[in-house]
C-alpha atoms as a PDB file:
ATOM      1  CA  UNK A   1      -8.999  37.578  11.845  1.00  0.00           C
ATOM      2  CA  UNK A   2      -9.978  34.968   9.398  1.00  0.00           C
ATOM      3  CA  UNK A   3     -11.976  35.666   6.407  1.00  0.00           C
ATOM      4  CA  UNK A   4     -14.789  33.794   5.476  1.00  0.00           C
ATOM      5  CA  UNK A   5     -12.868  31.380   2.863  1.00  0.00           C
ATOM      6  CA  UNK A   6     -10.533  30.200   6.004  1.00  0.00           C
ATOM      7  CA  UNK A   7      -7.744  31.585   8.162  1.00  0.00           C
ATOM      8  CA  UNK A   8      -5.748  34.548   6.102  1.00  0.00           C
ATOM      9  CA  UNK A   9      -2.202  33.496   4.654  1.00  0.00           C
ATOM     10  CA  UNK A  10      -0.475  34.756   7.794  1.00  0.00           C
ATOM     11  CA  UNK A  11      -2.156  32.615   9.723  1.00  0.00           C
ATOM     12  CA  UNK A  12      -1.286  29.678   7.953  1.00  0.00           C
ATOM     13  CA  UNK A  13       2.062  30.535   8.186  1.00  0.00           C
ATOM     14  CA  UNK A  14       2.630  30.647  12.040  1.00  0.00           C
ATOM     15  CA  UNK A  15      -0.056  27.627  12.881  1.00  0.00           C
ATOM     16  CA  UNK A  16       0.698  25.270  10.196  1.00  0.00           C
ATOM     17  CA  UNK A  17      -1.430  22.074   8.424  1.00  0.00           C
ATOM     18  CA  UNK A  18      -3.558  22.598  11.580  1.00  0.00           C
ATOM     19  CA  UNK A  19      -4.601  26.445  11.091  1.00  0.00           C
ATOM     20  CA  UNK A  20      -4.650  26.280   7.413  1.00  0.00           C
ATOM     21  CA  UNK A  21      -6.737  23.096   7.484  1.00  0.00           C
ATOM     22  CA  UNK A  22      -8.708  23.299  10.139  1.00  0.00           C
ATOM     23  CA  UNK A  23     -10.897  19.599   9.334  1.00  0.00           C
ATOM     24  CA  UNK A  24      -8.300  17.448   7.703  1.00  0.00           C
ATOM     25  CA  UNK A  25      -5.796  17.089   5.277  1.00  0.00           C
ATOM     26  CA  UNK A  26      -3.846  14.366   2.972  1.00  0.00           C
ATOM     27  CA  UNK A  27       0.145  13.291   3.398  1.00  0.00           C
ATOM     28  CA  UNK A  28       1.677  12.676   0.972  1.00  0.00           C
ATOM     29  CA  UNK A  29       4.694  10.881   1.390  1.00  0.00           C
ATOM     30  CA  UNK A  30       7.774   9.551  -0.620  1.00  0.00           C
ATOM     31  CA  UNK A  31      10.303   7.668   0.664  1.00  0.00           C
ATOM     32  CA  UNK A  32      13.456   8.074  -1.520  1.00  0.00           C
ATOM     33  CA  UNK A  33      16.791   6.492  -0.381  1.00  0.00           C
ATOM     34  CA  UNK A  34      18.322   5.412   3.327  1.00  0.00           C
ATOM     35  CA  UNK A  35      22.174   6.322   4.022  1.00  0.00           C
ATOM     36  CA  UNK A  36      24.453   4.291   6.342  1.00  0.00           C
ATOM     37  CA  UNK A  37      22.423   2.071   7.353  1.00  0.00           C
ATOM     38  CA  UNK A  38      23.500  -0.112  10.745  1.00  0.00           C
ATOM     39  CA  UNK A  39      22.642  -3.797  10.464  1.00  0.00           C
ATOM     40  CA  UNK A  40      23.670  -4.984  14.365  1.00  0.00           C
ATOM     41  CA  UNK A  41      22.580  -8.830  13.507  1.00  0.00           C
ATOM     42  CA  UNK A  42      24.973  -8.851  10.644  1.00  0.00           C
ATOM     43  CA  UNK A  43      27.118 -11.696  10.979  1.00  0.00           C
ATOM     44  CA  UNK A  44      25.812 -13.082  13.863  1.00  0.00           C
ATOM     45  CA  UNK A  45      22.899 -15.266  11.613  1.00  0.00           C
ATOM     46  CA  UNK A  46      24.578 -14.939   8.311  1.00  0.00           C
ATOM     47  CA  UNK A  47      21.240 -12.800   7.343  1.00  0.00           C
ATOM     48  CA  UNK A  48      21.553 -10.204   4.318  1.00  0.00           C
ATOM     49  CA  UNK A  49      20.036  -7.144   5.255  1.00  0.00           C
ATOM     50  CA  UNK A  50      16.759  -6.091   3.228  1.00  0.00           C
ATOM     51  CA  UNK A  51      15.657  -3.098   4.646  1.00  0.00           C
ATOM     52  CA  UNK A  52      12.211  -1.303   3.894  1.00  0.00           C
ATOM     53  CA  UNK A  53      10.703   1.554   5.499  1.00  0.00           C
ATOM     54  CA  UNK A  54       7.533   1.730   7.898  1.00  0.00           C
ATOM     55  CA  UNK A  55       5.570   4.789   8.160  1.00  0.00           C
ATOM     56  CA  UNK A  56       2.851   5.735  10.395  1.00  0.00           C
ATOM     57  CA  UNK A  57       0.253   8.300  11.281  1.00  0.00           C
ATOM     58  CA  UNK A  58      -1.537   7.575  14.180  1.00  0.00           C
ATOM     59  CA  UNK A  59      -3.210   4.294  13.709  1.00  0.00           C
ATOM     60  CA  UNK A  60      -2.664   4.382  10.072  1.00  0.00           C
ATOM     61  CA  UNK A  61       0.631   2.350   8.564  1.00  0.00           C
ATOM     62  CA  UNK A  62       2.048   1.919   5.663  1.00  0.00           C
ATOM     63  CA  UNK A  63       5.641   0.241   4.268  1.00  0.00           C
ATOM     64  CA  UNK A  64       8.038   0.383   1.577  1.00  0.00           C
ATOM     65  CA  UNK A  65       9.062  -2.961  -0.293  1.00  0.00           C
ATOM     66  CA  UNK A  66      12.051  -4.464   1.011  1.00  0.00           C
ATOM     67  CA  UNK A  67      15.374  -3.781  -0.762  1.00  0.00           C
ATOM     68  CA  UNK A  68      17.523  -6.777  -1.072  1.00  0.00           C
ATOM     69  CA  UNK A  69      21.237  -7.175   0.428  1.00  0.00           C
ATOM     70  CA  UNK A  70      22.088  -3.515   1.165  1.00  0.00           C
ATOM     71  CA  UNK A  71      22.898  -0.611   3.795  1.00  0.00           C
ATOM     72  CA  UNK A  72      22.097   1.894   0.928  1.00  0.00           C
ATOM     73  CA  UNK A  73      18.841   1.125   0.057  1.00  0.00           C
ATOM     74  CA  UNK A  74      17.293   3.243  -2.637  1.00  0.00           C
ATOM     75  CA  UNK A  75      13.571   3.149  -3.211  1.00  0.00           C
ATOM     76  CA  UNK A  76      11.775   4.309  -6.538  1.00  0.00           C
ATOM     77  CA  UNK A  77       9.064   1.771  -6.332  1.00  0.00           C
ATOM     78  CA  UNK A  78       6.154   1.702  -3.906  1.00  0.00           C
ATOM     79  CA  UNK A  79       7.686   4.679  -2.023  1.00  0.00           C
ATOM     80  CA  UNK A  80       4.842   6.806  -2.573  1.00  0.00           C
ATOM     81  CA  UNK A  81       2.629   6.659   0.158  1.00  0.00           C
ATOM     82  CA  UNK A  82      -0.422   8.400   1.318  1.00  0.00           C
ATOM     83  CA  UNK A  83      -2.146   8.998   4.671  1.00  0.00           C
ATOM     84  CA  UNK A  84      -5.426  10.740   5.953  1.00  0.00           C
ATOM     85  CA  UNK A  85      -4.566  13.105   8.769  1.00  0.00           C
ATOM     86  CA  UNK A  86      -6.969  13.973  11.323  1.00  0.00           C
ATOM     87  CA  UNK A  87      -6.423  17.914  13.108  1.00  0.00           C
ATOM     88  CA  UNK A  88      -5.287  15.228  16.140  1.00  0.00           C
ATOM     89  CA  UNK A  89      -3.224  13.682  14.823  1.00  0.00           C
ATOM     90  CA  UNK A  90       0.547  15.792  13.394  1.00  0.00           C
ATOM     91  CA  UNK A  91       3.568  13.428  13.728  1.00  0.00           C
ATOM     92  CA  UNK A  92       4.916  11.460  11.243  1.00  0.00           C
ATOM     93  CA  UNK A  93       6.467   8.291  12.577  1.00  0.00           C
ATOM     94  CA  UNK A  94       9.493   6.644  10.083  1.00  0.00           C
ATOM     95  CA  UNK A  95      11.265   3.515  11.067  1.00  0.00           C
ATOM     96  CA  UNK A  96      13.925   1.846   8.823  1.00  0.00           C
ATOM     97  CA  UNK A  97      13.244  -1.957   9.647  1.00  0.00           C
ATOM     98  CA  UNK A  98      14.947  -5.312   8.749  1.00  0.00           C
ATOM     99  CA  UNK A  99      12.768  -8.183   9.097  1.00  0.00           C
ATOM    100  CA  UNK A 100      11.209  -7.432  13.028  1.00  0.00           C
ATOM    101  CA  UNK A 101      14.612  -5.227  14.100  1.00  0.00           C
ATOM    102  CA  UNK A 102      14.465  -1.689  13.910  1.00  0.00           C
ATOM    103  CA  UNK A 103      17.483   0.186  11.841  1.00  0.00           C
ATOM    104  CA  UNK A 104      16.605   3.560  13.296  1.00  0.00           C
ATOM    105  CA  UNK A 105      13.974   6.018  13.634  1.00  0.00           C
ATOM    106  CA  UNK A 106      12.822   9.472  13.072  1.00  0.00           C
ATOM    107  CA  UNK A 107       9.784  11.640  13.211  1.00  0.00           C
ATOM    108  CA  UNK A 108       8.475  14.922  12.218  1.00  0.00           C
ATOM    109  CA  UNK A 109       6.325  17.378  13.299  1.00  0.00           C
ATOM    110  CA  UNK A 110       3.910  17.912  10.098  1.00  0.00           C
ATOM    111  CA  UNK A 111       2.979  21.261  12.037  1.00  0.00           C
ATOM    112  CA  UNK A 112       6.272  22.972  11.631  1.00  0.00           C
ATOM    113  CA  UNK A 113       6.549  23.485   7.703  1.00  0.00           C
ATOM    114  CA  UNK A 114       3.902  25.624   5.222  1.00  0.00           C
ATOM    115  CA  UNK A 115       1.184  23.235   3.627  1.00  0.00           C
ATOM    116  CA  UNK A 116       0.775  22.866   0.501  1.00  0.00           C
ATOM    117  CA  UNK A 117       4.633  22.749  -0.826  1.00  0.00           C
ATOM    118  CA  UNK A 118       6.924  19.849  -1.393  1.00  0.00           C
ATOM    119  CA  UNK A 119       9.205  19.272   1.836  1.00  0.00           C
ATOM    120  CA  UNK A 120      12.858  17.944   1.399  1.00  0.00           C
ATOM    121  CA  UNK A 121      14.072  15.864   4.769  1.00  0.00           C
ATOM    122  CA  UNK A 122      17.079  14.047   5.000  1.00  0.00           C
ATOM    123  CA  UNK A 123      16.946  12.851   8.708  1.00  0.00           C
ATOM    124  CA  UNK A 124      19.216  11.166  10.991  1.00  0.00           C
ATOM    125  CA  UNK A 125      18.074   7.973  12.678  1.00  0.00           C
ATOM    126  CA  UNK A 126      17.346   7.720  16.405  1.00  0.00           C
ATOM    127  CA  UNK A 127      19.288   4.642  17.581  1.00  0.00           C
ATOM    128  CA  UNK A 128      20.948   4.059  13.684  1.00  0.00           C
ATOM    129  CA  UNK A 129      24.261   5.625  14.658  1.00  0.00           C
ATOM    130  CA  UNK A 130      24.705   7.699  11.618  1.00  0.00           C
ATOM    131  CA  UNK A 131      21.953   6.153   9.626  1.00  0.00           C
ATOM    132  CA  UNK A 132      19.881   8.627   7.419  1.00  0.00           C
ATOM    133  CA  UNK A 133      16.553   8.923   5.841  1.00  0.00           C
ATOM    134  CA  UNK A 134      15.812  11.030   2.925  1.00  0.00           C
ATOM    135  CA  UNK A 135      12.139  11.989   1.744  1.00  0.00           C
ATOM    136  CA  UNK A 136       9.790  14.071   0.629  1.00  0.00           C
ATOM    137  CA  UNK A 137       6.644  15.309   2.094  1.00  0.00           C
ATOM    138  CA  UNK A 138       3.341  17.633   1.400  1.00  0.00           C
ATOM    139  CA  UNK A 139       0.412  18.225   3.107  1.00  0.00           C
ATOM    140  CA  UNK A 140      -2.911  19.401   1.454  1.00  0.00           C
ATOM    141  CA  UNK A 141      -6.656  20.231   2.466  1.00  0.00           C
ATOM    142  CA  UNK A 142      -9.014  17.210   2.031  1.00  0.00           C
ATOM    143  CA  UNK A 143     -13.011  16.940   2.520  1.00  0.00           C
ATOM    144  CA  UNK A 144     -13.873  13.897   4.779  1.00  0.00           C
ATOM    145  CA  UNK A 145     -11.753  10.279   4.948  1.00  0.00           C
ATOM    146  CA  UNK A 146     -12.231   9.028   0.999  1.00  0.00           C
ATOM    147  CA  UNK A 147      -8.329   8.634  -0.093  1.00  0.00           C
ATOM    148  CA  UNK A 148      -7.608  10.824  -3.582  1.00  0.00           C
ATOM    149  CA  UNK A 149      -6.526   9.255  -6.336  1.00  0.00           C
ATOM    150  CA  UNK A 150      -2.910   8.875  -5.572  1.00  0.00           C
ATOM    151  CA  UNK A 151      -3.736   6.885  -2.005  1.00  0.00           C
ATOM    152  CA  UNK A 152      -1.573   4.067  -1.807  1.00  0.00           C
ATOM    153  CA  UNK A 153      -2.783   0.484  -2.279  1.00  0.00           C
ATOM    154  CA  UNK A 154      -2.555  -0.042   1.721  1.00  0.00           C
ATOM    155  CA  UNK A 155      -4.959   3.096   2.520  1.00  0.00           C
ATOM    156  CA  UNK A 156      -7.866   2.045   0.202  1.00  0.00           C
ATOM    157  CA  UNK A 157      -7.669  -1.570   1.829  1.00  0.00           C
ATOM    158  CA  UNK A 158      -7.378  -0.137   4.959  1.00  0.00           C
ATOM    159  CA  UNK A 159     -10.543   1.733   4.548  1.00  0.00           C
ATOM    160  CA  UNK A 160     -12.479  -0.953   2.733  1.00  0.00           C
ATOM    161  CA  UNK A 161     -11.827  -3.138   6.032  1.00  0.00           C
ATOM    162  CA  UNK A 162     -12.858  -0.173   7.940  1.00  0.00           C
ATOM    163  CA  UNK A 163     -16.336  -0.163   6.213  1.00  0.00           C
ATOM    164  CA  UNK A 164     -17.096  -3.513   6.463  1.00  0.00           C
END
């Protein structure tokens, strides 16, 4: 039984973000390095590959900066990135991109891990043939949609547009 302050510890435990936060909560998100990346267009347009990294939760997206001439891109700029998540929505979507071509993909089930802690991932890439992803992830209780103040430049444009 839950206590009047929420659903007991236990609880949390076995029904993850969406037990322990029963309204909504924040991602956070940071994108850290890519490993292996496949470029399949290399050579045939003489194209250097500048990879970046697009996130997504539900209708909500947000990108990395693009990392210039590598397979080994390492990100410790605009790689932390923020997202409102709604009790519908719990996957997060990553896709390592080059220009409009997709390096590989991964997602994650933001149910499956205890809330509030840091979350190490180093993925493999759907479709990247050995390609990995490496980040870190945390979800934590929030009151309504207003973005804390870590939310990425992308969110709070996002929901300026929204209100308008």
């Amino acid at each position: 039984a839950a206590s009047a302050g929420g659903p007991e510890p236990a609880a949390c435990g076995r029904g993850g973000p969406a037990a322990c936060f029963p309204g909504a909560a924040t991602l956070y998100l940071v994108i850290h390095a890519g490993y292996n990346l496949l470029y399949r267009d290399a050579g045939r347009r003489g194209e250097p590959c500048e990879p970046f990294v697009l996130a997504r939760v539900g209708n909500q997206e947000h990108k990395t900066p693009c990392m210039p001439n590598t397979l080994n891109p390492i990100w410790t700029e605009g790689n932390h990135l923020t997202f409102y998540v709604s009790e519908r929505e719990s996957f997060l979507d990553l896709e390592v991109m080059n220009g409009y071509s997709s390096l590989g993909r991964t997602s994650i089930d933001l149910r499956v891990a205890p809330p509030g802690q840091w979350h190490r991932r180093r993925e493999a890439l759907r479709e990247g043939a050995g390609s990995e992803l490496e980040f870190d992830w945390r979800m934590e209780p929030t009151q309504g949609h207003q973005p804390g103040p870590n939310a990425s430049h992308g969110q709070q444009q996002q929901q300026q547009q929204q209100q308008q």
